[in-house]
PDB file of N, CA and C in Angstrom:
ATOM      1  N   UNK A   1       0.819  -1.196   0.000  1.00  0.00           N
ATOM      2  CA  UNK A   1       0.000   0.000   0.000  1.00  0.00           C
ATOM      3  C   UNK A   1       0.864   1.263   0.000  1.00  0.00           C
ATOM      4  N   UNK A   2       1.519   1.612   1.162  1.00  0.00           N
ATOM      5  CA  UNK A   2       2.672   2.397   0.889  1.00  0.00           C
ATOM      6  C   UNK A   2       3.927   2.604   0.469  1.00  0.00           C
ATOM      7  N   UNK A   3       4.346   0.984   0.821  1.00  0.00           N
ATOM      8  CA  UNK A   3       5.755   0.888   0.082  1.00  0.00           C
ATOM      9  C   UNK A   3       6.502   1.417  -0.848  1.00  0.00           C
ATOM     10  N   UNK A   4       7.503   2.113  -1.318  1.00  0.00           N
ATOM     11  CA  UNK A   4       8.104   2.672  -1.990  1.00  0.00           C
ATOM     12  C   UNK A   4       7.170   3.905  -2.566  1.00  0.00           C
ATOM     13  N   UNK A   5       6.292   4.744  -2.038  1.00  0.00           N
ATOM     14  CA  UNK A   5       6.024   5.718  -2.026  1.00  0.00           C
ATOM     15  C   UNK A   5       6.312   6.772  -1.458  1.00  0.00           C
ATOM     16  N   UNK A   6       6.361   8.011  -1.608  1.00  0.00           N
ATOM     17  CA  UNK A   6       6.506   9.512  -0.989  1.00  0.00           C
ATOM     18  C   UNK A   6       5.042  10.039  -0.263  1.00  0.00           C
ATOM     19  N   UNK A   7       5.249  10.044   1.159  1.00  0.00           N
ATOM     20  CA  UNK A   7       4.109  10.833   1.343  1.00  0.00           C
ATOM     21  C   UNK A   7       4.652  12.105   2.101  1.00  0.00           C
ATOM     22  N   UNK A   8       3.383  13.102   2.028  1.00  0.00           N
ATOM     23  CA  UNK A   8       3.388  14.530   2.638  1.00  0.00           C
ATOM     24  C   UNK A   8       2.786  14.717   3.565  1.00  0.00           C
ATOM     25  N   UNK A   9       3.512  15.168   4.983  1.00  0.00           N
ATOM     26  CA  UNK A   9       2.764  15.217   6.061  1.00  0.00           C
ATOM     27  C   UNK A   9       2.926  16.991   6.080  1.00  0.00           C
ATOM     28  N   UNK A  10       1.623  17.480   6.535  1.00  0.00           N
ATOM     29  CA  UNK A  10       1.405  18.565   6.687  1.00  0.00           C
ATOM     30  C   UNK A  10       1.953  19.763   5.757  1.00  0.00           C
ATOM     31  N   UNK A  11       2.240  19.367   4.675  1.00  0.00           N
ATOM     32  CA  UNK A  11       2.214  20.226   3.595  1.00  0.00           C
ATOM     33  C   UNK A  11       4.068  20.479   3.322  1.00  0.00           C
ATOM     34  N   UNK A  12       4.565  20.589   4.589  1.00  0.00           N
ATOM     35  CA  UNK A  12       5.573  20.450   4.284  1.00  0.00           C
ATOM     36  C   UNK A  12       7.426  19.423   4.726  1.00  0.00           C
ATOM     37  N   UNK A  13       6.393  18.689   5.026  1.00  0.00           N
ATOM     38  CA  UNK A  13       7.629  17.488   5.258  1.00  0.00           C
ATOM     39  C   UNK A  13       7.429  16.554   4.132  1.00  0.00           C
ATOM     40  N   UNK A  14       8.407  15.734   3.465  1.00  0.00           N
ATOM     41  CA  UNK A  14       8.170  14.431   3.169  1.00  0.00           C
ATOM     42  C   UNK A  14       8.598  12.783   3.313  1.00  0.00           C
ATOM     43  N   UNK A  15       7.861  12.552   3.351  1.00  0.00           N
ATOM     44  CA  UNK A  15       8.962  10.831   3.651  1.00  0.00           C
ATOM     45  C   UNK A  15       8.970  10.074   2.604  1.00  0.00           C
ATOM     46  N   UNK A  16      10.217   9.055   2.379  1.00  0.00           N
ATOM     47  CA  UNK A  16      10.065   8.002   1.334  1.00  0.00           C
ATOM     48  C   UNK A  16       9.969   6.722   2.332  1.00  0.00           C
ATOM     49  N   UNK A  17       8.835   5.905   2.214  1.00  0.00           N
ATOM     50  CA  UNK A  17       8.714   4.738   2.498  1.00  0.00           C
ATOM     51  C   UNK A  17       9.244   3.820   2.155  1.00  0.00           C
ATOM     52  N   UNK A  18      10.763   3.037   2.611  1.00  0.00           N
ATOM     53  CA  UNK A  18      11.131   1.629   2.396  1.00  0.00           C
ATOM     54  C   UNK A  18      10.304   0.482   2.376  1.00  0.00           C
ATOM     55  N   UNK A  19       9.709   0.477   3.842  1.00  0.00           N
ATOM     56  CA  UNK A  19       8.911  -0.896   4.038  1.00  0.00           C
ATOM     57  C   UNK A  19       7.916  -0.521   5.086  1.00  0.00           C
ATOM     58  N   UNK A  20       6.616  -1.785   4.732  1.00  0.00           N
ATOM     59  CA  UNK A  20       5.648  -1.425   6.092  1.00  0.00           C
ATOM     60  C   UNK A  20       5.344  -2.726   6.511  1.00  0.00           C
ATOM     61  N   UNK A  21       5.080  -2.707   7.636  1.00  0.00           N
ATOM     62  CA  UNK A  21       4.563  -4.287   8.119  1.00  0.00           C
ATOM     63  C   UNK A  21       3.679  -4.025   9.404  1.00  0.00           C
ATOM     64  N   UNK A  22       2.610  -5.107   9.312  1.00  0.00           N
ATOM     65  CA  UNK A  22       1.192  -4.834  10.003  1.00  0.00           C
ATOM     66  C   UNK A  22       2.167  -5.695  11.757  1.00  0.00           C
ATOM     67  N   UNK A  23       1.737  -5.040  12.484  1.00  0.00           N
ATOM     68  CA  UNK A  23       2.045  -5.502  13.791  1.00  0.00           C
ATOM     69  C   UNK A  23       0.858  -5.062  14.817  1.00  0.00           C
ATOM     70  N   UNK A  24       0.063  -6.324  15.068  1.00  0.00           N
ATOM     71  CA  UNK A  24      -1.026  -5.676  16.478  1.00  0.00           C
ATOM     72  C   UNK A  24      -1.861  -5.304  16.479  1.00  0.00           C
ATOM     73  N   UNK A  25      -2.437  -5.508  15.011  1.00  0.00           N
ATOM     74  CA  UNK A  25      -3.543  -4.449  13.835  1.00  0.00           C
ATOM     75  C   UNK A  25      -2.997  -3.256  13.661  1.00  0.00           C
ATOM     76  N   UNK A  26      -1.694  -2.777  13.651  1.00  0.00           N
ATOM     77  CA  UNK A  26      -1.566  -1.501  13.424  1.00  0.00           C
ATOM     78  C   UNK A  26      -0.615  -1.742  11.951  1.00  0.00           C
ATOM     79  N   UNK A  27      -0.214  -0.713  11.384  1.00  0.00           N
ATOM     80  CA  UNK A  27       0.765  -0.667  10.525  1.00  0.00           C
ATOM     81  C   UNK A  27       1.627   0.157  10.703  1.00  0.00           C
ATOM     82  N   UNK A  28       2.597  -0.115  10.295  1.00  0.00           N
ATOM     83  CA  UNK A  28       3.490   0.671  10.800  1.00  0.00           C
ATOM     84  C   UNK A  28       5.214   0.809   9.736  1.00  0.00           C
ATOM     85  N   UNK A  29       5.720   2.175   9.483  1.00  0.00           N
ATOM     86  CA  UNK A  29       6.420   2.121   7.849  1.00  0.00           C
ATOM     87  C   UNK A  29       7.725   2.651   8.764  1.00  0.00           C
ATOM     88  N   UNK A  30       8.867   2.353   7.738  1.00  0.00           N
ATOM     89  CA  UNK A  30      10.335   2.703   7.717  1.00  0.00           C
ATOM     90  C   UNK A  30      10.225   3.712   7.003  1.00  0.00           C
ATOM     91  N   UNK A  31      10.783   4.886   7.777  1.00  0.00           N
ATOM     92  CA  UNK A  31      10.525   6.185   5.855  1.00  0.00           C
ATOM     93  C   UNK A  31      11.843   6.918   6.585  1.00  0.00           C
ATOM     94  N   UNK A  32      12.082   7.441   5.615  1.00  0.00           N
ATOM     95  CA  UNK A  32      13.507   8.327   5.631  1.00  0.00           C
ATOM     96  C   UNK A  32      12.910  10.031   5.014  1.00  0.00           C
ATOM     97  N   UNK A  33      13.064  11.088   5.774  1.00  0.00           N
ATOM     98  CA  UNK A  33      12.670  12.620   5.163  1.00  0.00           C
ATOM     99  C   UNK A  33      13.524  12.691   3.522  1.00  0.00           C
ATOM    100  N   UNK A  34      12.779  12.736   2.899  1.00  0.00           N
ATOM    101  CA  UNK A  34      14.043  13.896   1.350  1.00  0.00           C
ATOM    102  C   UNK A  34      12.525  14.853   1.071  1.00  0.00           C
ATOM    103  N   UNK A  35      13.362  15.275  -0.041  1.00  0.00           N
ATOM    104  CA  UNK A  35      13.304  16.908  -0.875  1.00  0.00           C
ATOM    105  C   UNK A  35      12.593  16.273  -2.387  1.00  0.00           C
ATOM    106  N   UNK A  36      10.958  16.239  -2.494  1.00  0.00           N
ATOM    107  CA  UNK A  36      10.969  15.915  -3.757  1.00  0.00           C
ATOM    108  C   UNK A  36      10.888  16.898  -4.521  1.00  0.00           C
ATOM    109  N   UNK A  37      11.550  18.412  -4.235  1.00  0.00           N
ATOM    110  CA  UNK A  37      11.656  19.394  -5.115  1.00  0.00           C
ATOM    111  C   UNK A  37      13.143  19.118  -5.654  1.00  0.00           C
ATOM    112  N   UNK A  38      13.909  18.456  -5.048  1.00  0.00           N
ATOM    113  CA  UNK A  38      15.664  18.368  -5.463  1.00  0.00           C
ATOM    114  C   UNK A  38      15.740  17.338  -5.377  1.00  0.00           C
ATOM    115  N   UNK A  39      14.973  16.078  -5.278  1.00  0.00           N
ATOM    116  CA  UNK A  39      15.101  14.650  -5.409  1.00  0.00           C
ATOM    117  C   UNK A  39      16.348  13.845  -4.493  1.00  0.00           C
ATOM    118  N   UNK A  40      16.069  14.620  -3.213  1.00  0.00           N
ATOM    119  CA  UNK A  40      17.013  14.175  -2.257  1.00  0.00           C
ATOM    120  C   UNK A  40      16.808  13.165  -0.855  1.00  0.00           C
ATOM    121  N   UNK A  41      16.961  11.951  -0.803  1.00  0.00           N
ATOM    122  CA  UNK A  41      16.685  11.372   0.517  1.00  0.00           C
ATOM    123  C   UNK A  41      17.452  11.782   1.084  1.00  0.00           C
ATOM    124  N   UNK A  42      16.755  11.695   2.945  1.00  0.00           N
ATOM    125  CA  UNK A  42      17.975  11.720   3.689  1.00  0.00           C
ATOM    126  C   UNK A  42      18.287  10.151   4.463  1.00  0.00           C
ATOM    127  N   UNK A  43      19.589   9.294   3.715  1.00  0.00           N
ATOM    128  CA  UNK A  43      19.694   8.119   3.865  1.00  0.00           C
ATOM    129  C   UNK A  43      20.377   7.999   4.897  1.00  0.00           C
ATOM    130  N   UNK A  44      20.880   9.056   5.799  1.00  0.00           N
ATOM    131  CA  UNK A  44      21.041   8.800   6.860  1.00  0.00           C
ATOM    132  C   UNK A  44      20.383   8.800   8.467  1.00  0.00           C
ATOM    133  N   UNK A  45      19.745   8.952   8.040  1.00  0.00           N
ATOM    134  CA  UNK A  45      18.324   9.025   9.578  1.00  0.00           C
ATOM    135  C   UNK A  45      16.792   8.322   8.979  1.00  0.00           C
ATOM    136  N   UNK A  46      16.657   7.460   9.456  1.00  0.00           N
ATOM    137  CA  UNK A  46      15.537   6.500   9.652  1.00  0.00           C
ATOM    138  C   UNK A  46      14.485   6.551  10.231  1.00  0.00           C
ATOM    139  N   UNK A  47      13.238   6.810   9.772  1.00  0.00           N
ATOM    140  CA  UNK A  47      12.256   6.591  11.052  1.00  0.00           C
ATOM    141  C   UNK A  47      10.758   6.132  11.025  1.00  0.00           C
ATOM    142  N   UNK A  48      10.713   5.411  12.138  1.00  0.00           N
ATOM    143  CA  UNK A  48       9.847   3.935  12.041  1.00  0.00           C
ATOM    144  C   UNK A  48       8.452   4.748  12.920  1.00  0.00           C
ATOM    145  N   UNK A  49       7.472   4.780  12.151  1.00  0.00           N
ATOM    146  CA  UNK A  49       6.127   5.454  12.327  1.00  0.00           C
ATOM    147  C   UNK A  49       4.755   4.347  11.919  1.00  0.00           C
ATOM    148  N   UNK A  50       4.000   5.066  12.928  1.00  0.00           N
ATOM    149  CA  UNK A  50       2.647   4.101  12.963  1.00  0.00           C
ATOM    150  C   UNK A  50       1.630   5.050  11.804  1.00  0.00           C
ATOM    151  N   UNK A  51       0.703   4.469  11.097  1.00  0.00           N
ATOM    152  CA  UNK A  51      -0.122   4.979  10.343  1.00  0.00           C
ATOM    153  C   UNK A  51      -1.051   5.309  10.786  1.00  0.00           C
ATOM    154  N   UNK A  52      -1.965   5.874  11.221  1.00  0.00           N
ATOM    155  CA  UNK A  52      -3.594   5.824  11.604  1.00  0.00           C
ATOM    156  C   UNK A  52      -4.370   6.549  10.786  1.00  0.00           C
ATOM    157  N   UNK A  53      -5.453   6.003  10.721  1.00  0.00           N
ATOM    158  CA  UNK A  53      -6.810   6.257   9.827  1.00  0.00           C
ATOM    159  C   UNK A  53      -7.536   7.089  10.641  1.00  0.00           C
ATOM    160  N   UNK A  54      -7.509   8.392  10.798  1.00  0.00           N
ATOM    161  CA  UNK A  54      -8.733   9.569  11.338  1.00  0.00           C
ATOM    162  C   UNK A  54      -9.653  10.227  10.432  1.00  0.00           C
ATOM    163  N   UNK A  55     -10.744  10.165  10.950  1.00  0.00           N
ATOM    164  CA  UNK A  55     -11.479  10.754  10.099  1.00  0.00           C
ATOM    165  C   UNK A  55     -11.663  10.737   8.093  1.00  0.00           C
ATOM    166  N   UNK A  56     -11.235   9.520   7.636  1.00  0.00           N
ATOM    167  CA  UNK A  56     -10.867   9.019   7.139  1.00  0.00           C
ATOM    168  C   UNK A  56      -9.490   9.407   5.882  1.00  0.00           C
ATOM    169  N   UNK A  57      -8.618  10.179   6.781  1.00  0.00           N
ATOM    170  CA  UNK A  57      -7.250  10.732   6.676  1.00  0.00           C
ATOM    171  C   UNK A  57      -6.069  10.003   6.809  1.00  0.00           C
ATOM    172  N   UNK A  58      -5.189   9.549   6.110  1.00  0.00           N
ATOM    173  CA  UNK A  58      -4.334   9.151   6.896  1.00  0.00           C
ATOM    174  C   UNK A  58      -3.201  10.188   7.585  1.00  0.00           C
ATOM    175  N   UNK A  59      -3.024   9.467   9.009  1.00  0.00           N
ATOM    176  CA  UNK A  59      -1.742  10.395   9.216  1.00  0.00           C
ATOM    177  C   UNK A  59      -0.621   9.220  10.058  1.00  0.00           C
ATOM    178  N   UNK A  60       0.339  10.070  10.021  1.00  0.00           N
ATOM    179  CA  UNK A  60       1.391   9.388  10.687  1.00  0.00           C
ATOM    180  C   UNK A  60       2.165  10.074  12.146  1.00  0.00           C
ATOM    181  N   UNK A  61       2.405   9.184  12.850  1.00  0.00           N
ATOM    182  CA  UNK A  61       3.032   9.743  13.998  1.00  0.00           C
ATOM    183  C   UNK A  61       4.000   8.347  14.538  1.00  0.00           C
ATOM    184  N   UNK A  62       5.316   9.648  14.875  1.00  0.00           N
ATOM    185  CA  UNK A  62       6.403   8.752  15.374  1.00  0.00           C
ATOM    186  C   UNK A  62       6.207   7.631  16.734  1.00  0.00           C
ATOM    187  N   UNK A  63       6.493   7.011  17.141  1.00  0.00           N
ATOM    188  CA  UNK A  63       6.538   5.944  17.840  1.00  0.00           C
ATOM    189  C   UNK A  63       7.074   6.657  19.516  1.00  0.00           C
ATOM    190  N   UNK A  64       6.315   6.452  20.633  1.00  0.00           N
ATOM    191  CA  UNK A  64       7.451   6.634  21.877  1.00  0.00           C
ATOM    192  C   UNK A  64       7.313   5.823  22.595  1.00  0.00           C
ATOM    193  N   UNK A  65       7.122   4.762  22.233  1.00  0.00           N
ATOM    194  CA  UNK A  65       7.657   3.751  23.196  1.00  0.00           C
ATOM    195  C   UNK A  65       8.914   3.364  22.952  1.00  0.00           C
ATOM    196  N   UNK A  66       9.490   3.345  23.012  1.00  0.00           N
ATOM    197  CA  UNK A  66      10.973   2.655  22.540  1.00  0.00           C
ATOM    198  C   UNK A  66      11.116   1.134  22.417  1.00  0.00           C
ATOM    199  N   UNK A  67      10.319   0.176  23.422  1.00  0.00           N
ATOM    200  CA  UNK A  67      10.532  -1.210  23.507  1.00  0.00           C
ATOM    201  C   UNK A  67       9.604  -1.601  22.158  1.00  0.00           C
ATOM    202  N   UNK A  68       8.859  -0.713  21.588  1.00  0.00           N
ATOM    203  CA  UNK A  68       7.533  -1.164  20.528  1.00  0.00           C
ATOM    204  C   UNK A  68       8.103  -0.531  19.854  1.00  0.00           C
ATOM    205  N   UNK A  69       8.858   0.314  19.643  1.00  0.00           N
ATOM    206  CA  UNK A  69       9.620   1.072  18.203  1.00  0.00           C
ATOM    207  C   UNK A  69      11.414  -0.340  17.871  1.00  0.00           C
ATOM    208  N   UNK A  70      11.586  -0.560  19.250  1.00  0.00           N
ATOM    209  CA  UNK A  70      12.761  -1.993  18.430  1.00  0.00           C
ATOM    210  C   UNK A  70      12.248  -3.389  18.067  1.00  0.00           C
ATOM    211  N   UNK A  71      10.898  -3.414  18.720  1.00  0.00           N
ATOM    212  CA  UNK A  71      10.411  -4.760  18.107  1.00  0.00           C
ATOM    213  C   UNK A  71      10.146  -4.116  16.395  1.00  0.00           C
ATOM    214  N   UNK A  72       9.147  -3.258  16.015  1.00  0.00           N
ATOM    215  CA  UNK A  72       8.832  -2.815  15.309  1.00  0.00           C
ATOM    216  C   UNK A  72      10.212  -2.873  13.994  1.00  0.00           C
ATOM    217  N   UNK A  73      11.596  -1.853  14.536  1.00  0.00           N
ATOM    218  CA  UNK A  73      12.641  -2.243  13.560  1.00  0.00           C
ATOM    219  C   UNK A  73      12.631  -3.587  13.391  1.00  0.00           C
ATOM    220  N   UNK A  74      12.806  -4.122  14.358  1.00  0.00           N
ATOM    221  CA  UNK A  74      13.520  -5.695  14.152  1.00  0.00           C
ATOM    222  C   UNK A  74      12.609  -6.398  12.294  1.00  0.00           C
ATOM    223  N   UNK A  75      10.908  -5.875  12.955  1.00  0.00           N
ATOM    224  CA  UNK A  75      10.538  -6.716  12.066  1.00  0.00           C
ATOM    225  C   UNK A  75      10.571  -6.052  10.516  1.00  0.00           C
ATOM    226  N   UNK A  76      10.919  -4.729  10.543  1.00  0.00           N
ATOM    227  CA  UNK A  76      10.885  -4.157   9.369  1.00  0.00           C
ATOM    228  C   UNK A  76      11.895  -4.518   8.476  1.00  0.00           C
ATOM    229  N   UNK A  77      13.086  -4.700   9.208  1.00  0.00           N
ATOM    230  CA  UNK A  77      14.271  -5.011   8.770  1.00  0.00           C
ATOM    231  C   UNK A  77      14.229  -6.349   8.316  1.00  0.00           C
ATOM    232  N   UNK A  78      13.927  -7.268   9.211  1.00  0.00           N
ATOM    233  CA  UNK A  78      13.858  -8.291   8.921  1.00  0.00           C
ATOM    234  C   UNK A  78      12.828  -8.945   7.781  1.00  0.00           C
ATOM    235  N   UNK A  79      12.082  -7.858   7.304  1.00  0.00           N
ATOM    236  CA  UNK A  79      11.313  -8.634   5.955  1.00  0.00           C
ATOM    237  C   UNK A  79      11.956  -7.425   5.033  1.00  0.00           C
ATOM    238  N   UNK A  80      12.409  -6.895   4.957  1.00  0.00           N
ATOM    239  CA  UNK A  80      13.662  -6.362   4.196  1.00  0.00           C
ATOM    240  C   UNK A  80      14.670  -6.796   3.770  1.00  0.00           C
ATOM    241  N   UNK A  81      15.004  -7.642   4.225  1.00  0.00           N
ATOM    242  CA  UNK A  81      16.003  -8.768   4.109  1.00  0.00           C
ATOM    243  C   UNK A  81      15.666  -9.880   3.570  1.00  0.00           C
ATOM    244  N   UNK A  82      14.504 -10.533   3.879  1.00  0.00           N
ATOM    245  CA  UNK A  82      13.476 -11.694   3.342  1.00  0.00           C
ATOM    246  C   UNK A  82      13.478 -11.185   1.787  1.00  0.00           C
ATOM    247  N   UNK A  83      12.836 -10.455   1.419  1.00  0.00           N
ATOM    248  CA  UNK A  83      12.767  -9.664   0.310  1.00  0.00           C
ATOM    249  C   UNK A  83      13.965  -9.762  -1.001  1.00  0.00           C
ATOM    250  N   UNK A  84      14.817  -9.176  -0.304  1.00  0.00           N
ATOM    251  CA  UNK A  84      16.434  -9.202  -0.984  1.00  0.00           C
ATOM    252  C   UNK A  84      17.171 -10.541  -0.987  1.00  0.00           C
ATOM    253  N   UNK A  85      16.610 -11.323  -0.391  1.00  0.00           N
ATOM    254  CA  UNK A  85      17.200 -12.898  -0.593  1.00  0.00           C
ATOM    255  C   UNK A  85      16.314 -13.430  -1.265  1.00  0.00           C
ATOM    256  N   UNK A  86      15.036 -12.789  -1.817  1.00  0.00           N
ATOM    257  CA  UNK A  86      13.899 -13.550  -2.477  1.00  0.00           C
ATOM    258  C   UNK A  86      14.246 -13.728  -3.822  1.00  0.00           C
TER     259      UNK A  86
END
């Protein structure tokens, strides 16, 4: 659904989505910020966000749990990897 897409949060951020994977009924994506005016990721900072459906909007918000944001990597990564050995 989102995978390898760009989305826009609040008009002016954007993320590129690596990977998403459903955990708990939630979903939840790997996206990295770039510039789709200069076609720039930023491949060095990572960040692992839950999706939610409001009002029938999507939005995204970062993770603070920390023990549910490393299970969360573990599994993102890990079918990231599944993937690339496929």
């Amino acid at each position: 659904m989102l995978k390898d897409r760009i989305i826009e949060l609040d008009g002016n951020k954007s993320y590129y989505v690596y990977e998403e994977v459903d955990y708990n009924n939630k979903k939840y994506i790997l996206t990295s910020e770039c510039d789709v005016t200069k076609d720039l990721i930023n491949d060095e900072e990572y960040l692992v966000m839950e999706v939610v459906l409001e009002d029938s909007d999507l939005h995204i918000k970062q993770l603070k749990d920390d023990n549910l944001a490393k299970t969360i990597t573990t599994l993102l990564l890990s079918k990231m990897r599944d993937e690339k050995g496929a």
